[in-house]
Protein backbone atom coordinates (compact mmCIF):
# COMPACT_ATOMS: atom_id res chain seq x y z
CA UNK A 1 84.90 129.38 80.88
CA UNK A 2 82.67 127.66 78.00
CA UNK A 3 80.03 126.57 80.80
CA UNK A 4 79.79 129.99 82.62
CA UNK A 5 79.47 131.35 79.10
CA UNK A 6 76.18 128.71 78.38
CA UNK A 7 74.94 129.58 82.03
CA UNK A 8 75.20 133.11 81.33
CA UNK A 9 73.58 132.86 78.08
CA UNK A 10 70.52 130.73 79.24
CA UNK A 11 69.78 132.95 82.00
CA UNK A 12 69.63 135.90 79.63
CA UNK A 13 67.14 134.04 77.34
CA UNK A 14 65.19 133.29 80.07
CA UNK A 15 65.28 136.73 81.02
CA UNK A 16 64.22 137.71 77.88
CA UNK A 17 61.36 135.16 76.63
CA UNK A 18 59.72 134.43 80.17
CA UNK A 19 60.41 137.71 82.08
CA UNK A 20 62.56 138.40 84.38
CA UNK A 21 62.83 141.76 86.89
CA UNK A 22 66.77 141.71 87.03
CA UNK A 23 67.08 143.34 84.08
CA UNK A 24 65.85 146.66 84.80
CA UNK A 25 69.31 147.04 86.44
CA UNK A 26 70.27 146.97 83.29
CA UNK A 27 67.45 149.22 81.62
CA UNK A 28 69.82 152.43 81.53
CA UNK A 29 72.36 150.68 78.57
CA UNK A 30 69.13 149.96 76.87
CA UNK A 31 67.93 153.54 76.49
CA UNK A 32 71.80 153.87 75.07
CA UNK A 33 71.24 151.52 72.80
CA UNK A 34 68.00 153.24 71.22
CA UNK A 35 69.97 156.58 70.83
CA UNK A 36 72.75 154.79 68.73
CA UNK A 37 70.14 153.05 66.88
CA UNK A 38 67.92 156.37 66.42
CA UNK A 39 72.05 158.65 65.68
CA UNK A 40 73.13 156.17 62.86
CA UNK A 41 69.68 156.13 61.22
CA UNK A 42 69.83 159.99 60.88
CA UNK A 43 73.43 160.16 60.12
CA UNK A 44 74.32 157.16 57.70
CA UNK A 45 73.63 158.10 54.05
CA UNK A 46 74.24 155.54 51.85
CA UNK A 47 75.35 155.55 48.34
CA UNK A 48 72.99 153.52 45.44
CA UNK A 49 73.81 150.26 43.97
CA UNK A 50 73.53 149.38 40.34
CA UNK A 51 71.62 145.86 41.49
CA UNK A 52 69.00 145.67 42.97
CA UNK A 53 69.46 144.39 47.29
CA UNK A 54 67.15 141.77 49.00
CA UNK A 55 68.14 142.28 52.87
CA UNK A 56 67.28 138.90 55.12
CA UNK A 57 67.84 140.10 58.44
CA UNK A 58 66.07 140.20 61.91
CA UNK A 59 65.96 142.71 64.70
CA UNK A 60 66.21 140.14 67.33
CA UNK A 61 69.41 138.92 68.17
CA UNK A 62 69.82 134.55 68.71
CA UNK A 63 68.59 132.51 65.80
CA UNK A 64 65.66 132.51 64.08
CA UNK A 65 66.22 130.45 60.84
CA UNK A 66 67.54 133.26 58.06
CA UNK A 67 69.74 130.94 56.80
CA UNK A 68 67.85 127.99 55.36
CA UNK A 69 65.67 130.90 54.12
CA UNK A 70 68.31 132.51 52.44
CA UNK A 71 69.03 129.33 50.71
CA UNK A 72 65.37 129.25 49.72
CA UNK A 73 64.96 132.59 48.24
CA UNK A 74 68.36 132.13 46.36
CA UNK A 75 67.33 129.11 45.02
CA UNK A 76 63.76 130.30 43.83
CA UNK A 77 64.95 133.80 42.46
CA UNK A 78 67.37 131.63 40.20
CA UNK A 79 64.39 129.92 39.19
CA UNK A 80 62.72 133.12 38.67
CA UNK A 81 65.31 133.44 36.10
CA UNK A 82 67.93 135.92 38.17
CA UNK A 83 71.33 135.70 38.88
CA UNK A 84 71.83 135.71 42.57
CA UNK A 85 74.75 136.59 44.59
CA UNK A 86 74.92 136.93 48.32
CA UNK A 87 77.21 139.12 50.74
CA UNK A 88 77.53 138.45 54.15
CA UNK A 89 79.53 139.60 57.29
CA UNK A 90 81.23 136.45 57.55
CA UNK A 91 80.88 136.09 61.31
CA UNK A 92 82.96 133.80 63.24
CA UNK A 93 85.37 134.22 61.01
CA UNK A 94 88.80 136.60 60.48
CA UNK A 95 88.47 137.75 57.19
CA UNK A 96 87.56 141.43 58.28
CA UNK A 97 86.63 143.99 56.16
CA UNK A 98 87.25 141.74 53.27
CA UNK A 99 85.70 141.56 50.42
CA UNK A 100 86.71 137.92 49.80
CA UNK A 101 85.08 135.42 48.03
CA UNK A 102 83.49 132.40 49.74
CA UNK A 103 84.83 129.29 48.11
CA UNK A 104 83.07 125.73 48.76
CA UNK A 105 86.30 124.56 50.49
CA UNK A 106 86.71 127.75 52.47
CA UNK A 107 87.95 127.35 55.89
CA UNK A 108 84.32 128.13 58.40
CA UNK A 109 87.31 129.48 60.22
CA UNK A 110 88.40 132.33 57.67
CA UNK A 111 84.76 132.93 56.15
CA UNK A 112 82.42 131.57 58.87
CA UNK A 113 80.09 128.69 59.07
CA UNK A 114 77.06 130.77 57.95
CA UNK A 115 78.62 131.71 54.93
CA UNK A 116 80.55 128.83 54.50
CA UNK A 117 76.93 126.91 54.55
CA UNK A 118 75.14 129.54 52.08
CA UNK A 119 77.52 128.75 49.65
CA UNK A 120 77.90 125.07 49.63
CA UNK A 121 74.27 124.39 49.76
CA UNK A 122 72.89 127.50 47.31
CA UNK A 123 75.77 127.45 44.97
CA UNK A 124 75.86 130.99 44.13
CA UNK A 125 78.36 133.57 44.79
CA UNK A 126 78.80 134.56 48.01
CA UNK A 127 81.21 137.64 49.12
CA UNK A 128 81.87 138.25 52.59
CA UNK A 129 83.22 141.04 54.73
CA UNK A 130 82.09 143.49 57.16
CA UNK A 131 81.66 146.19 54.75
CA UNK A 132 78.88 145.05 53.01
CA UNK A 133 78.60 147.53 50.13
CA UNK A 134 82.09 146.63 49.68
CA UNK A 135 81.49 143.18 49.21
CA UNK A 136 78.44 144.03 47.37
CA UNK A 137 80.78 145.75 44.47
CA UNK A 138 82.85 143.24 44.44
CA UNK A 139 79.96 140.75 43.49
CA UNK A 140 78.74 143.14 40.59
CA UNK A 141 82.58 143.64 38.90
CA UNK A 142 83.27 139.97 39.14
CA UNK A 143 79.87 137.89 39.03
CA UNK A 144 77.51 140.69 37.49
CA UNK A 145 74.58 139.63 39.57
CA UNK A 146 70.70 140.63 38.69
CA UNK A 147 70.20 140.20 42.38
CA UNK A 148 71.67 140.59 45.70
CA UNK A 149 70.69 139.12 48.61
CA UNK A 150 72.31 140.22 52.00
CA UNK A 151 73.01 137.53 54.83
CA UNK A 152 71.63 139.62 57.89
CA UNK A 153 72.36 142.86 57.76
CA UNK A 154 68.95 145.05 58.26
CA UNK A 155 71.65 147.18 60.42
CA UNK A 156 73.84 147.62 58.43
CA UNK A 157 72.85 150.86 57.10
CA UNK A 158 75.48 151.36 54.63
CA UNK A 159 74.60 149.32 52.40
CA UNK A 160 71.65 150.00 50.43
CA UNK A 161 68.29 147.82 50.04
CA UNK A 162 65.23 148.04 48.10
CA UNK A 163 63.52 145.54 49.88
CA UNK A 164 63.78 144.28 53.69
CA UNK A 165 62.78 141.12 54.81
CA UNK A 166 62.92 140.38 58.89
CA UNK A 167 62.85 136.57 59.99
CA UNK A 168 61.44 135.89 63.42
CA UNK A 169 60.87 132.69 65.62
CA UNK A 170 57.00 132.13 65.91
CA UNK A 171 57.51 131.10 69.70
CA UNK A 172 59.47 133.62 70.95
CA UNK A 173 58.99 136.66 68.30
CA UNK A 174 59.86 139.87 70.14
CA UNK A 175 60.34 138.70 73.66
CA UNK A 176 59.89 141.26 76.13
CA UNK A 177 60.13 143.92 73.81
CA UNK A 178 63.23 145.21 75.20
CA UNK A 179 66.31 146.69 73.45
CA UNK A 180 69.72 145.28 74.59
CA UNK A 181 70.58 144.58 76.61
CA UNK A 182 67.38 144.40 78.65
CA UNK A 183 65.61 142.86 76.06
CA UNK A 184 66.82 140.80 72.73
CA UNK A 185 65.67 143.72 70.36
CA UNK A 186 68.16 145.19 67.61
CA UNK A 187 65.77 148.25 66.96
CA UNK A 188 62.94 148.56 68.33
CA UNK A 189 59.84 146.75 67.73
CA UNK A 190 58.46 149.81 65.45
CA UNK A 191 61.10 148.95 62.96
CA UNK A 192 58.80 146.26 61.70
CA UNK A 193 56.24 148.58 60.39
CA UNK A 194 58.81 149.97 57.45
CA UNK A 195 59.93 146.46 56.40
CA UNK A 196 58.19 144.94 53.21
CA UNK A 197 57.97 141.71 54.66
CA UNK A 198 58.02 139.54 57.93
CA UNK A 199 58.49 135.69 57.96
CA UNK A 200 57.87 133.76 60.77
CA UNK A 201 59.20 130.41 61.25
CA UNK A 202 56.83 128.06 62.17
CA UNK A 203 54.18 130.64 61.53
CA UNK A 204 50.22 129.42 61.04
CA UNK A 205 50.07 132.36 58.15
CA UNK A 206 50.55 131.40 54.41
CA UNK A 207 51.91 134.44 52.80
CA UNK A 208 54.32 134.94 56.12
CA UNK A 209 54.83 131.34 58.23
CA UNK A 210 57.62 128.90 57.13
CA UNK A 211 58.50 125.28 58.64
CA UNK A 212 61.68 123.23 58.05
CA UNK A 213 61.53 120.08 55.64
CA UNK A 214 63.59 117.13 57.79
CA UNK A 215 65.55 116.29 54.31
CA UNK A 216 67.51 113.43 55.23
CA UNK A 217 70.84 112.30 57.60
CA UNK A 218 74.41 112.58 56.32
CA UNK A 219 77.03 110.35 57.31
CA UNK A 220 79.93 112.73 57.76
CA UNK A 221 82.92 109.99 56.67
CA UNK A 222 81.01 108.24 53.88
CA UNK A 223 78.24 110.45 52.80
CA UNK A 224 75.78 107.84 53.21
CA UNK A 225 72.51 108.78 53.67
CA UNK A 226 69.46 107.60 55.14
CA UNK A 227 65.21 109.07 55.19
CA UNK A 228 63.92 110.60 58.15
CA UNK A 229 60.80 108.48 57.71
CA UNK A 230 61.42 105.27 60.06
CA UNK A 231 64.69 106.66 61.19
CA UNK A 232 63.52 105.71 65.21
CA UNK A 233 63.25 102.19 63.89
CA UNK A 234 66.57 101.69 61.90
CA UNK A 235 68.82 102.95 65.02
CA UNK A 236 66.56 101.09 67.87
CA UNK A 237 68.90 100.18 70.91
CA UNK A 238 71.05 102.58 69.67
CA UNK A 239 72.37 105.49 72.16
CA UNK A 240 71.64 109.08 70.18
CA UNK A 241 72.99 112.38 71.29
CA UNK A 242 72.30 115.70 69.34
CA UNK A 243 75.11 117.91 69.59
CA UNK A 244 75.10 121.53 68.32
CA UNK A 245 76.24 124.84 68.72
CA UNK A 246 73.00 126.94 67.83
CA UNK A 247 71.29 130.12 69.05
CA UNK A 248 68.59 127.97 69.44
CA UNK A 249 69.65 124.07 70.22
CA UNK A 250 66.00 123.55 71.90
CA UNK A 251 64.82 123.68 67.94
CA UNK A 252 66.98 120.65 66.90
CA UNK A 253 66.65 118.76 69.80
CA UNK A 254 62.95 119.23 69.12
CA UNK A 255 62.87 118.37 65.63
CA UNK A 256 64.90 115.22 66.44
CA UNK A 257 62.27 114.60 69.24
CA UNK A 258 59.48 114.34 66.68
CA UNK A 259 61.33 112.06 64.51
CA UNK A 260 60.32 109.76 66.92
CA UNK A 261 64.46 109.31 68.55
CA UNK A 262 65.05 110.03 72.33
CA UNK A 263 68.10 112.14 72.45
CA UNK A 264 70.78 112.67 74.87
CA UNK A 265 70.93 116.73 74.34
CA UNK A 266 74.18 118.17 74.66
CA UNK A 267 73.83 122.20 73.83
CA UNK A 268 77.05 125.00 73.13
CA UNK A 269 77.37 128.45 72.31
CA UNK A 270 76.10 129.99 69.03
CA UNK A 271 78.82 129.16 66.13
CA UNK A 272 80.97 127.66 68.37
CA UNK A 273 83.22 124.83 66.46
CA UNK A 274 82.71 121.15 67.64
CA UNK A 275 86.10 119.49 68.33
CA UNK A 276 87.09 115.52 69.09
CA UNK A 277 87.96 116.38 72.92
CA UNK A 278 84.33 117.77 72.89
CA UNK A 279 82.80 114.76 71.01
CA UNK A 280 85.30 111.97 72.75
CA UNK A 281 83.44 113.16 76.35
CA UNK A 282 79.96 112.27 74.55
CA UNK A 283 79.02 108.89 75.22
CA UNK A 284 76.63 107.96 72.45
CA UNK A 285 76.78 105.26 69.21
CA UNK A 286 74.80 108.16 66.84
CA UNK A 287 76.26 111.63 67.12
CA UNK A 288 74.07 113.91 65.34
CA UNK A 289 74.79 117.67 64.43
CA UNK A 290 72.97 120.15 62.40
CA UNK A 291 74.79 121.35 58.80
CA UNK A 292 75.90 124.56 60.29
CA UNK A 293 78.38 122.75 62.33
CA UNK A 294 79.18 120.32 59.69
CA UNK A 295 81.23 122.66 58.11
CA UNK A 296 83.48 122.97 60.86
CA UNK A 297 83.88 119.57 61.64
CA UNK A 298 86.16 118.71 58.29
CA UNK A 299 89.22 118.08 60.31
CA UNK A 300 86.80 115.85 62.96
CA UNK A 301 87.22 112.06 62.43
CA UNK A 302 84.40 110.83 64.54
CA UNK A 303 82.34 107.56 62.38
CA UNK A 304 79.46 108.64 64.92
CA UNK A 305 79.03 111.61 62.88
CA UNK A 306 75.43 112.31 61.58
CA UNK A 307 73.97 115.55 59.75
CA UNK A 308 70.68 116.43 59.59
CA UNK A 309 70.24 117.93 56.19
CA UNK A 310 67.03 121.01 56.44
CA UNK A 311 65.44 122.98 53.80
CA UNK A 312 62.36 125.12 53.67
CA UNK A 313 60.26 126.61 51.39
CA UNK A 314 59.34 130.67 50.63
CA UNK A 315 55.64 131.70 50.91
CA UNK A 316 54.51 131.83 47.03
CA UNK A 317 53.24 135.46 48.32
CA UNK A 318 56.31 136.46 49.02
CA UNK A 319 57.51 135.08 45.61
CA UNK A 320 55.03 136.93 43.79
CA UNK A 321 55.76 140.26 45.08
CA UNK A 322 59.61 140.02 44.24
CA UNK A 323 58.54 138.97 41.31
CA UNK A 324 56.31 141.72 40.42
CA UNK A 325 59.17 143.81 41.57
CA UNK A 326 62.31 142.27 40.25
CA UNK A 327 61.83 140.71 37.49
CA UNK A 328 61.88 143.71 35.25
CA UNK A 329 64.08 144.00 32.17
CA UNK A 330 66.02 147.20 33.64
CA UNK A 331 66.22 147.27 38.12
CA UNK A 332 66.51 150.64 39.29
CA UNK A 333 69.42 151.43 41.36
CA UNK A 334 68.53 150.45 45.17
CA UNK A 335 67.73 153.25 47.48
CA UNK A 336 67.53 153.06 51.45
CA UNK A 337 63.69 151.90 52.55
């Protein structure tokens, strides 16, 4: 079932990003999905937060790299002197409507991996449920937050924002241009024009391009860790496999690529959880997996186990203008953009 799900999956990218003339079969269910879009903009009237919202989101569907960004921003508005506290739908995982309260030894499987991930590596509060103004509230009465930032959710039109930030992938940025399901679109491609700011990973801009910093690899038993520099050289003769379940695994197995190590690639679905019959059928000495399935692996005892540990840095323009905004003694209560 798994492999017809991958095959099903890569033929819709494809599709997608390099054009395809199947899916005008399915160009009817996009119009549909325009019309919701266009109904629940016009009919969703949200209520106002005492905190100011930061939303991260995107308006194409797959991954485009909101996470380590969210990280970013959460750790530079702390610097900035703000008390940051993130909601989140919590997908992959069964809370529900929640709220509930991300804790660093959450199960991935109750909170999701995303989440999960946010709050290990930004150590901030992080509140999770698919009522986000719900789980919003809950972050003011308990953690009384300066600042919320909002794990995806540019859809989510309940919840209330005063500034939107959309994350796209600099290679395959809109696609075809298509809503789903003929194309990988959210909203449509107008929607950009009433964000406040677009960040594109991998992007040649300044103020709006961001690239991933190779931090280091994890051993997942012992915590030992080793530099990316010279990492071809220390496991020479060794047989490496990268092994994730991504939106985009072509991005790690790249970025292992240009560390210099020739990879056995080895690709599942998007937040699907790694287990020990998966990893026994991998023949490899050097398993290595990105952080976002690291915290689904805790009950995997595998000493192959590597993690590549990411980070990434937000455009000092960007920065600037939240600080310009935000950094007032007294936020205004967030309206809809």
């Amino acid at each position: 079932m798994m492999v017809w799900r991958q095959r099903i999956e890569r033929c819709v990218n494809r599709g997608w990003y390099e054009g395809a003339g199947w899916l005008w079969l399915v160009w009817p269910l996009s119009l549909m999905t325009g019309l919701v879009v266009r109904w629940r903009r016009y009919r969703i009237n949200p209520a106002s937060l005492p905190v100011p919202v930061v939303v991260v989101g995107g308006i194409t569907v797959g991954g485009t790299g909101k996470t380590p960004v969210l990280i970013a921003l959460a750790e530079a508005l702390e610097v900035q002197g703000h008390k940051v506290g993130i909601v989140s739908r919590g997908y992959g995982g069964t809370v529900g409507v929640g709220p509930y309260t991300v804790q660093r030894s959450s199960p991935a499987a109750l909170v999701g991996d995303e989440p999960l991930l946010i709050a290990q590596r930004a150590n901030v509060p992080v509140v999770v449920g698919k009522n986000r103004y719900a789980a919003a509230q809950r972050l003011i009465e308990t953690y009384a937050p300066t600042i919320i930032l909002s794990d995806d959710g540019l859809q989510h039109l309940k919840l209330p924002r005063n500034f939107e930030i959309v994350v796209l992938d600099g290679a395959r940025k809109l696609g075809n241009g298509r809503l789903l399901p003929m194309g990988p679109l959210r909203e449509p491609a107008n929607r950009l024009d009433s964000v406040d700011w677009v960040l594109m990973r991998n992007g040649e801009h300044e103020e709006t391009g961001f690239h991933y910093h190779f931090e280091r690899f994890e051993h997942a038993q012992s915590a030992r860790t080793l530099a990316v520099e010279g990492i071809a050289k220390q496991w020479q003769g060794l047989r490496v496999a990268a092994v994730t379940g991504l939106g985009q695994p072509d991005q790690f197995f790249s970025a292992l690529n240009s560390l210099g190590l020739a990879v056995s690639t080895h690709g599942f679905p998007d937040h699907y959880t790694l287990t020990e019959t998966d990893l026994a059928t991998i023949t490899a000495d050097i398993i290595v997996v990105t952080e976002k399935d690291t915290v689904k692996l805790l009950e995997v005892s595998d000493k192959r186990l590597w993690t590549l540990v990411i980070s990434t840095k937000i455009p000092k323009a960007l920065l600037r203008q939240l600080g310009a905004q935000f950094n007032q003694a007294e936020a205004a209560p967030c309206s809809t953009s």
